[in-house]
PDB file of N, CA and C in Angstrom:
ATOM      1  N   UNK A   1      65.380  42.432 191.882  1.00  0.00           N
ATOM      2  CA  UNK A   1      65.559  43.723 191.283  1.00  0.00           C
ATOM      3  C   UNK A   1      64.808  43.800 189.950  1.00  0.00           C
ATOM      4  N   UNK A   2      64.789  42.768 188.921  1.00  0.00           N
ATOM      5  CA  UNK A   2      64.513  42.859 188.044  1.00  0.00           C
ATOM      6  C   UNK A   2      63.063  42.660 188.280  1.00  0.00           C
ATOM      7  N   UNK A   3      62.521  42.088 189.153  1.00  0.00           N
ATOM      8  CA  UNK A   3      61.336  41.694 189.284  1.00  0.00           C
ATOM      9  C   UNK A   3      60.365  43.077 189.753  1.00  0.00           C
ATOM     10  N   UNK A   4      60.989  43.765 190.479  1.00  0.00           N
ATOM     11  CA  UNK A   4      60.414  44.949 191.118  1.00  0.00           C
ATOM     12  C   UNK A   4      60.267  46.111 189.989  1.00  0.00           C
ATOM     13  N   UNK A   5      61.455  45.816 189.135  1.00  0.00           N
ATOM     14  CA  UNK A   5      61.534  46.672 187.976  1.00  0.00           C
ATOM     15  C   UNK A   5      60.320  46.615 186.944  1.00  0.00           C
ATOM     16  N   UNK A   6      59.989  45.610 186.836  1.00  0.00           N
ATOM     17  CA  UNK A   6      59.178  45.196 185.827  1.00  0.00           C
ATOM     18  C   UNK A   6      57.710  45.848 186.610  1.00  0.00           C
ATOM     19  N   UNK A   7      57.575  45.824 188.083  1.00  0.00           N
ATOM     20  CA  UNK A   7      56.484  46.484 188.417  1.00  0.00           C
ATOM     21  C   UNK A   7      56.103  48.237 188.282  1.00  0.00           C
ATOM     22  N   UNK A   8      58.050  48.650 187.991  1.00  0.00           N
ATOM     23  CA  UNK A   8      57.793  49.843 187.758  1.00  0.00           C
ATOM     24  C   UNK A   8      57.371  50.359 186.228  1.00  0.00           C
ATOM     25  N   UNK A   9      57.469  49.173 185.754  1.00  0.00           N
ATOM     26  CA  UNK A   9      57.643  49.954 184.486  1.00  0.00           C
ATOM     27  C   UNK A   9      55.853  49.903 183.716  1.00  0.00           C
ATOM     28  N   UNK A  10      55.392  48.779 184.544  1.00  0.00           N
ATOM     29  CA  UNK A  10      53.842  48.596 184.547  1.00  0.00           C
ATOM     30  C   UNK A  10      52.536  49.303 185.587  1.00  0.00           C
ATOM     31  N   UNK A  11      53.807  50.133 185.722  1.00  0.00           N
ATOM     32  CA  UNK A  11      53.116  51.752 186.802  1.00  0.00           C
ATOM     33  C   UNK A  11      53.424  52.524 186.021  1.00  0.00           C
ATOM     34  N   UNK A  12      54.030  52.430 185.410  1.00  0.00           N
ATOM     35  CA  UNK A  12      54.493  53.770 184.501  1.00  0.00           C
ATOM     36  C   UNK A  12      55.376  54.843 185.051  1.00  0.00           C
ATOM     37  N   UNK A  13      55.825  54.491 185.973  1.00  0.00           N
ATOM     38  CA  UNK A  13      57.254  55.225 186.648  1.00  0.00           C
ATOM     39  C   UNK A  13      58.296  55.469 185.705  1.00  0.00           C
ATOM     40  N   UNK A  14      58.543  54.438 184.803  1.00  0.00           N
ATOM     41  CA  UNK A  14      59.507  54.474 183.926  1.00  0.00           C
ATOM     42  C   UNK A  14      58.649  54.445 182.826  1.00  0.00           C
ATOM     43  N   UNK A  15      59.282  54.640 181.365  1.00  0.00           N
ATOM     44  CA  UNK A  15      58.377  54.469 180.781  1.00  0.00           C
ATOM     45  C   UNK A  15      58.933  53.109 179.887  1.00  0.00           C
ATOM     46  N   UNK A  16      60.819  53.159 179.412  1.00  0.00           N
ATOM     47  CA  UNK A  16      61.212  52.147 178.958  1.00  0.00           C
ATOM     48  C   UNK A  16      62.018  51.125 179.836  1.00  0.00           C
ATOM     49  N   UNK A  17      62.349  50.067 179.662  1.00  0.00           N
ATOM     50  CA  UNK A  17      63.501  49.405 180.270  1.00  0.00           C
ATOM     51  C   UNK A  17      64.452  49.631 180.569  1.00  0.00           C
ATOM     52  N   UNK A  18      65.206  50.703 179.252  1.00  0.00           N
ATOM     53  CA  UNK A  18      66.537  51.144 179.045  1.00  0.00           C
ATOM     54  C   UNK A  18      66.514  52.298 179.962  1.00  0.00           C
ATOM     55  N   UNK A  19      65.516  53.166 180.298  1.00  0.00           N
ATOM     56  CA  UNK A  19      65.832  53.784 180.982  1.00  0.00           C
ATOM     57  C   UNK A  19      66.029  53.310 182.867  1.00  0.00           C
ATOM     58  N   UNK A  20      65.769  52.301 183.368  1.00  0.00           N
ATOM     59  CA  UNK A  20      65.869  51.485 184.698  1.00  0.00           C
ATOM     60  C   UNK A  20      67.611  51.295 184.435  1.00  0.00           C
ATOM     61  N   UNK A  21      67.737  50.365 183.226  1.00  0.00           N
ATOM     62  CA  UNK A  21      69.414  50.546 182.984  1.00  0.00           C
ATOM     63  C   UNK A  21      70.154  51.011 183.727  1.00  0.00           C
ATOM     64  N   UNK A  22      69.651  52.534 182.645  1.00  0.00           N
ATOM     65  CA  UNK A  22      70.634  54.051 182.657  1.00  0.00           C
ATOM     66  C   UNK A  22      70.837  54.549 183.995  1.00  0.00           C
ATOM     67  N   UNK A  23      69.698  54.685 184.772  1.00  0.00           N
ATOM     68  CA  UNK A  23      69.697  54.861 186.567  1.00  0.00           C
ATOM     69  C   UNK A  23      70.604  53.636 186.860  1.00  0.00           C
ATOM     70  N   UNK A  24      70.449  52.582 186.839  1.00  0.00           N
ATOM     71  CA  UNK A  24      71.384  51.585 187.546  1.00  0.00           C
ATOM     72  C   UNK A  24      72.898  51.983 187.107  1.00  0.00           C
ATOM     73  N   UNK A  25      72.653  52.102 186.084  1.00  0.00           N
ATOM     74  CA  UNK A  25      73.792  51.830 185.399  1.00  0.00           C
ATOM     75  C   UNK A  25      75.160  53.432 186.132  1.00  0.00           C
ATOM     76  N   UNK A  26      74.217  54.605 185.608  1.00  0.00           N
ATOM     77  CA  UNK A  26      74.820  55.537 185.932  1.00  0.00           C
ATOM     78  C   UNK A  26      74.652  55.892 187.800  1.00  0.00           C
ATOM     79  N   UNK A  27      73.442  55.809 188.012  1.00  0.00           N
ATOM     80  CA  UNK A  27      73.680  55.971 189.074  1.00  0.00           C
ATOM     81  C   UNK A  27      73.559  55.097 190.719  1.00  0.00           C
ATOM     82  N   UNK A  28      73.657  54.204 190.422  1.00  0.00           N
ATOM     83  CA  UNK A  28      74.151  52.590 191.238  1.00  0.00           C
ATOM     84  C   UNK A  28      75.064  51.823 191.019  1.00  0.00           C
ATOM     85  N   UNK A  29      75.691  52.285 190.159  1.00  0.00           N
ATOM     86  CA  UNK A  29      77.273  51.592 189.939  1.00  0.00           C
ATOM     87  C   UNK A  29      76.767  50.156 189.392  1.00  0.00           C
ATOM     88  N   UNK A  30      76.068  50.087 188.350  1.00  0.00           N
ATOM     89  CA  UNK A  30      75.750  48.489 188.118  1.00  0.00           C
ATOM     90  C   UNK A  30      76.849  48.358 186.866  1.00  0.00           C
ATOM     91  N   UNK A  31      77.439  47.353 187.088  1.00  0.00           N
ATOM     92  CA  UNK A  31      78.359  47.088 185.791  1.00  0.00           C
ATOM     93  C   UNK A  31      77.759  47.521 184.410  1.00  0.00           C
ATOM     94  N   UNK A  32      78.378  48.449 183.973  1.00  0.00           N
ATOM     95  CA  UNK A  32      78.150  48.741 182.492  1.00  0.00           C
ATOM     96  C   UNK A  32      78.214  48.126 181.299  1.00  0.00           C
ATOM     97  N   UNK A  33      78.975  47.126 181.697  1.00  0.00           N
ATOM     98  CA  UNK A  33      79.389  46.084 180.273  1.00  0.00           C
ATOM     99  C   UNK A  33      77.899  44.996 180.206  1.00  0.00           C
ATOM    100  N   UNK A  34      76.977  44.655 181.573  1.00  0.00           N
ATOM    101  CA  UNK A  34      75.926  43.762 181.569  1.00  0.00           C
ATOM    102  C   UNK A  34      75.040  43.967 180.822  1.00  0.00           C
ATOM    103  N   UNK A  35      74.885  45.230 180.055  1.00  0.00           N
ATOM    104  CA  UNK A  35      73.784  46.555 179.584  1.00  0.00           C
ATOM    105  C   UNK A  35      72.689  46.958 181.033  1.00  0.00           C
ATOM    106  N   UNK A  36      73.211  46.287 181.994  1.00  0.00           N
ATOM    107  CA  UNK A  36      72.040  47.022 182.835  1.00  0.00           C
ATOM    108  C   UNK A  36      70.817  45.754 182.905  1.00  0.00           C
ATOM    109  N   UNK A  37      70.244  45.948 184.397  1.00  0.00           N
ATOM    110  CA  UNK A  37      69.309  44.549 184.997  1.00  0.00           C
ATOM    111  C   UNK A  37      68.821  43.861 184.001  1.00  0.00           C
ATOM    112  N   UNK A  38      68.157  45.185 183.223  1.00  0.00           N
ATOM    113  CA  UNK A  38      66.442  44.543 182.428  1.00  0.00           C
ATOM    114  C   UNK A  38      67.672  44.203 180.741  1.00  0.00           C
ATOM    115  N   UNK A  39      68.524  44.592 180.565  1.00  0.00           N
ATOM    116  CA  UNK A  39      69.524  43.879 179.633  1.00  0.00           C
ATOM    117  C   UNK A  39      69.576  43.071 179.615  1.00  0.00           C
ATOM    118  N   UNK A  40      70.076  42.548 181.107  1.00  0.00           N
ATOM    119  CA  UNK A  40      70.685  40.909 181.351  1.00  0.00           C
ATOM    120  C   UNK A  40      69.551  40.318 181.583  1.00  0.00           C
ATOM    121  N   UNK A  41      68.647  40.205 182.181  1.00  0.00           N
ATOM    122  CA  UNK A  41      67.527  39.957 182.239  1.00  0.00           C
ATOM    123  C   UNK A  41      66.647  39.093 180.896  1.00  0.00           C
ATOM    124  N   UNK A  42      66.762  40.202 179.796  1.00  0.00           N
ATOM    125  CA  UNK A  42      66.952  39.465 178.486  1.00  0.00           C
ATOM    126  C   UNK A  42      67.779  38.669 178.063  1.00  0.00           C
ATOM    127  N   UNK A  43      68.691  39.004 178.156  1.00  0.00           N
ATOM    128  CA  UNK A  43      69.705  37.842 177.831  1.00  0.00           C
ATOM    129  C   UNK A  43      69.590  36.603 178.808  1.00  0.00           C
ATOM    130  N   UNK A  44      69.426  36.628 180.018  1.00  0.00           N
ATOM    131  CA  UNK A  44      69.468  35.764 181.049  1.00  0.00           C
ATOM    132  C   UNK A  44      68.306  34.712 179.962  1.00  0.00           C
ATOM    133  N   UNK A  45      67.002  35.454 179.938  1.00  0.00           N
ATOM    134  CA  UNK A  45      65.849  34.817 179.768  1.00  0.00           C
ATOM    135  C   UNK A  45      64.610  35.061 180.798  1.00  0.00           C
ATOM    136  N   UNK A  46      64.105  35.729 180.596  1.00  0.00           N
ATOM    137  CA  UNK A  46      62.901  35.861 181.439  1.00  0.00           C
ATOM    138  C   UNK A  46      61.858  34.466 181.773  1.00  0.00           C
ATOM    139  N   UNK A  47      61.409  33.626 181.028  1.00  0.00           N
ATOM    140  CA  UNK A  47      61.421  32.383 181.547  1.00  0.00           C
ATOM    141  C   UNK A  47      62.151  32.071 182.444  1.00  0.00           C
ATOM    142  N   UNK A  48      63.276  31.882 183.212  1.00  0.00           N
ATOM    143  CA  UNK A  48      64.327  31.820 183.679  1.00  0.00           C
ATOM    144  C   UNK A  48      63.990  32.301 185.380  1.00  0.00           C
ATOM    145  N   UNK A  49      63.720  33.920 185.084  1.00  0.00           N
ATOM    146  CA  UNK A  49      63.696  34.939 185.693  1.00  0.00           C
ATOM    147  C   UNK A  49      62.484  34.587 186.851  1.00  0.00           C
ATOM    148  N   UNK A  50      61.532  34.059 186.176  1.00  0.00           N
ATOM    149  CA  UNK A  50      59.895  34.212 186.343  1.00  0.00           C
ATOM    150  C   UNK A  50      59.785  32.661 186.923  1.00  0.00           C
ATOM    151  N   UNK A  51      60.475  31.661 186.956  1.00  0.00           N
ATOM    152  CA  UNK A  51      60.833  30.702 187.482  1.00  0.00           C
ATOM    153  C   UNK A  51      61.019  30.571 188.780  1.00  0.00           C
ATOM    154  N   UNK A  52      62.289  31.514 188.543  1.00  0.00           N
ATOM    155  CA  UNK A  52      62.979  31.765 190.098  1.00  0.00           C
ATOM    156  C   UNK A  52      61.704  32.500 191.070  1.00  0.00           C
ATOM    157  N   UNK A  53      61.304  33.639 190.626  1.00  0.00           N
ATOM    158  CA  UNK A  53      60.460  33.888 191.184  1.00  0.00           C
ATOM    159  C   UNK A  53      59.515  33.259 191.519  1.00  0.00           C
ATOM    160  N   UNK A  54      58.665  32.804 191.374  1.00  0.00           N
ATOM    161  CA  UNK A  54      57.583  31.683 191.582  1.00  0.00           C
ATOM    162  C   UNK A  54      58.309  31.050 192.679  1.00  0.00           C
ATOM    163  N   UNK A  55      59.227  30.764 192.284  1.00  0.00           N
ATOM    164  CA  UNK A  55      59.601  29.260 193.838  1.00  0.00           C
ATOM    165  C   UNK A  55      60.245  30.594 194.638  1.00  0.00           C
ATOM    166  N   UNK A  56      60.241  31.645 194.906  1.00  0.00           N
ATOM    167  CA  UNK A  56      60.723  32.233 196.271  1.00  0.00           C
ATOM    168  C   UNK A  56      59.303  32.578 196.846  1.00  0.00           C
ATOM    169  N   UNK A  57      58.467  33.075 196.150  1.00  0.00           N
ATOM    170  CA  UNK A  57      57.137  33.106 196.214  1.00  0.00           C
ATOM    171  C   UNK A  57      56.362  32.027 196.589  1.00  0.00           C
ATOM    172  N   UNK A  58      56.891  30.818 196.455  1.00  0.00           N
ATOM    173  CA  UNK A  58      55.742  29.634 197.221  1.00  0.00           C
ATOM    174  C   UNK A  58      56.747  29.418 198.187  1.00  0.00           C
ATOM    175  N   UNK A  59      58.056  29.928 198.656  1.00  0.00           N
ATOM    176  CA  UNK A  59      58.893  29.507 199.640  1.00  0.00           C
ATOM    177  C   UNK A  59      58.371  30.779 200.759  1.00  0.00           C
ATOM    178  N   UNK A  60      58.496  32.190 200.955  1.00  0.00           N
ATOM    179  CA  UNK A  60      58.755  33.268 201.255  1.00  0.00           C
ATOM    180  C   UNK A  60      57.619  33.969 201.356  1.00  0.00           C
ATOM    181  N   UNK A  61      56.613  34.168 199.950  1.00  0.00           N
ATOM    182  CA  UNK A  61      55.184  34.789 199.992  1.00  0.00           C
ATOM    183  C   UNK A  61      55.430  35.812 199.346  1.00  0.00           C
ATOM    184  N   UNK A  62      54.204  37.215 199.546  1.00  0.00           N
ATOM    185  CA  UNK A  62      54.276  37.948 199.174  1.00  0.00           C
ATOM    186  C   UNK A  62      55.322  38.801 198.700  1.00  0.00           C
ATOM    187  N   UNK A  63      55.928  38.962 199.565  1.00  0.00           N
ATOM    188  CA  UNK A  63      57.012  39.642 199.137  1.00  0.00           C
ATOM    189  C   UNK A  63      57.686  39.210 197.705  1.00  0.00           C
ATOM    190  N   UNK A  64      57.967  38.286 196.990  1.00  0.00           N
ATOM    191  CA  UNK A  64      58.463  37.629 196.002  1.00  0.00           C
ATOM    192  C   UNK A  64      57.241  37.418 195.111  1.00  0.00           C
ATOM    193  N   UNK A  65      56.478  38.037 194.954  1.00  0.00           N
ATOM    194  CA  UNK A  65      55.238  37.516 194.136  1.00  0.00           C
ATOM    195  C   UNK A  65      55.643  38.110 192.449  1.00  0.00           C
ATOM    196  N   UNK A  66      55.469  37.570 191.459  1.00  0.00           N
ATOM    197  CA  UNK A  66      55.948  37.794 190.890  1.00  0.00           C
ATOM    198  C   UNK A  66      55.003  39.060 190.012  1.00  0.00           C
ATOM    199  N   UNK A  67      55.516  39.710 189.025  1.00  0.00           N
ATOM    200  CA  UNK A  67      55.134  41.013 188.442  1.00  0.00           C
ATOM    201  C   UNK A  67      54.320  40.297 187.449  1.00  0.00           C
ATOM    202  N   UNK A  68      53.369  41.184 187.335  1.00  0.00           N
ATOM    203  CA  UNK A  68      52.082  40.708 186.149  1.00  0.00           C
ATOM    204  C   UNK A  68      52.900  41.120 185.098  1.00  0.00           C
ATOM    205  N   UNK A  69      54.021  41.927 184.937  1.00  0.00           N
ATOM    206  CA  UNK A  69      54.233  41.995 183.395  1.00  0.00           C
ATOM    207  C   UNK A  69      55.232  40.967 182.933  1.00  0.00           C
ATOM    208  N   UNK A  70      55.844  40.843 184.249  1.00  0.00           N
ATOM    209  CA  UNK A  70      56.728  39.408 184.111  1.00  0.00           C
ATOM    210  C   UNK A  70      56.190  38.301 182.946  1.00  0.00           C
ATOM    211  N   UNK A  71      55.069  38.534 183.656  1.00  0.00           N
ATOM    212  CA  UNK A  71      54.462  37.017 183.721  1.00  0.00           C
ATOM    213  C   UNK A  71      53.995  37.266 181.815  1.00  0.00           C
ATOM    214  N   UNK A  72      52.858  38.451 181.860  1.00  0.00           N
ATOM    215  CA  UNK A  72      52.352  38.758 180.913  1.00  0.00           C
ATOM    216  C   UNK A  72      53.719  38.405 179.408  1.00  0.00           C
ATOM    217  N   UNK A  73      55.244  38.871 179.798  1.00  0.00           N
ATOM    218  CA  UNK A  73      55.759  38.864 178.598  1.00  0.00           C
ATOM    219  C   UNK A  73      56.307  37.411 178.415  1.00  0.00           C
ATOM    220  N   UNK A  74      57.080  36.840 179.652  1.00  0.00           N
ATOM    221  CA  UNK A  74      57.011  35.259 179.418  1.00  0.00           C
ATOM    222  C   UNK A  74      56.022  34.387 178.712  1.00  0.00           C
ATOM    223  N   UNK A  75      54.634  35.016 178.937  1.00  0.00           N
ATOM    224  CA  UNK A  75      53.750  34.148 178.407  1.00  0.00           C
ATOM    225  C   UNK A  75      53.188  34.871 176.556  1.00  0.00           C
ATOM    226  N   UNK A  76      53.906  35.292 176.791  1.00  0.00           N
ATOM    227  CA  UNK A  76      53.418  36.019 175.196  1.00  0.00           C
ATOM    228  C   UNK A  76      55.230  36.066 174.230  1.00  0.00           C
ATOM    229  N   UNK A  77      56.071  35.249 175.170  1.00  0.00           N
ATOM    230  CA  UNK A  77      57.248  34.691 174.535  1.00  0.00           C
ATOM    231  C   UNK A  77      58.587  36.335 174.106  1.00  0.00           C
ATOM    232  N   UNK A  78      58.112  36.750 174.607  1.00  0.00           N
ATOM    233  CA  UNK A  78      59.223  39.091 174.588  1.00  0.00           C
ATOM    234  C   UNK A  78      59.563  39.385 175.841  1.00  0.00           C
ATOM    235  N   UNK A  79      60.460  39.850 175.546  1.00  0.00           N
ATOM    236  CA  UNK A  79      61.270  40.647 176.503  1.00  0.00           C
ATOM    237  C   UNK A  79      61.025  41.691 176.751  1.00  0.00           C
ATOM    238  N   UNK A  80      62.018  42.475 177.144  1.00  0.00           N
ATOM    239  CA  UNK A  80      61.666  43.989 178.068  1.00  0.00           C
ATOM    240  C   UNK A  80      62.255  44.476 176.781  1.00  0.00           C
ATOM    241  N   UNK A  81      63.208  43.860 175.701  1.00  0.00           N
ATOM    242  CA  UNK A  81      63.028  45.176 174.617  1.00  0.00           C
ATOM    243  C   UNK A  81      61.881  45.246 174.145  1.00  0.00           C
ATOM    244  N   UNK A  82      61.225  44.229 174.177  1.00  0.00           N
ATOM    245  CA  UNK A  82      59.887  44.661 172.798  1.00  0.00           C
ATOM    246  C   UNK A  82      58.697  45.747 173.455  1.00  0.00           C
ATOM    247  N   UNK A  83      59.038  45.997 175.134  1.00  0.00           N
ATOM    248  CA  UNK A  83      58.261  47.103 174.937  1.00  0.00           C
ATOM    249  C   UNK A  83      58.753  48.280 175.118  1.00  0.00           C
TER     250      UNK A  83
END
């Protein structure tokens, strides 16, 4: 989820993080107290995140490939608040 998210937000579908949240949040019933995917996500650790991905991706393939912005903010050490 979070991974797919991050592709939307590097399409420009969304424009912030917080707003992927606010849809989950308000309208997918995602627990409100988590702040929402790309919240926990931060908090989780995107290192973390981008990990997991990679090994479902050399297990599974395409489908699991991971998001260039993923990758882009892991490797430049920010999260989904800083953009």
């Amino acid at each position: 989820m979070v991974n797919e998210a991050a592709n939307i937000l590097m399409e420009g579908i969304a424009v912030r993080a917080s707003d992927i949240d606010t849809v989950w949040i308000t309208g997918y019933g995602w627990p409100a107290y988590t702040g929402g995917p790309m919240f926990w996500a931060d908090l989780v650790g995107l290192d973390k995140i981008l990990a997991r991905m990679q090994a479902l991706y050399e297990a599974y393939g395409d489908d699991f490939k991971p998001s260039p912005l993923l990758e882009k903010l892991v490797a430049e050490g920010k999260g989904f608040k800083d953009i």
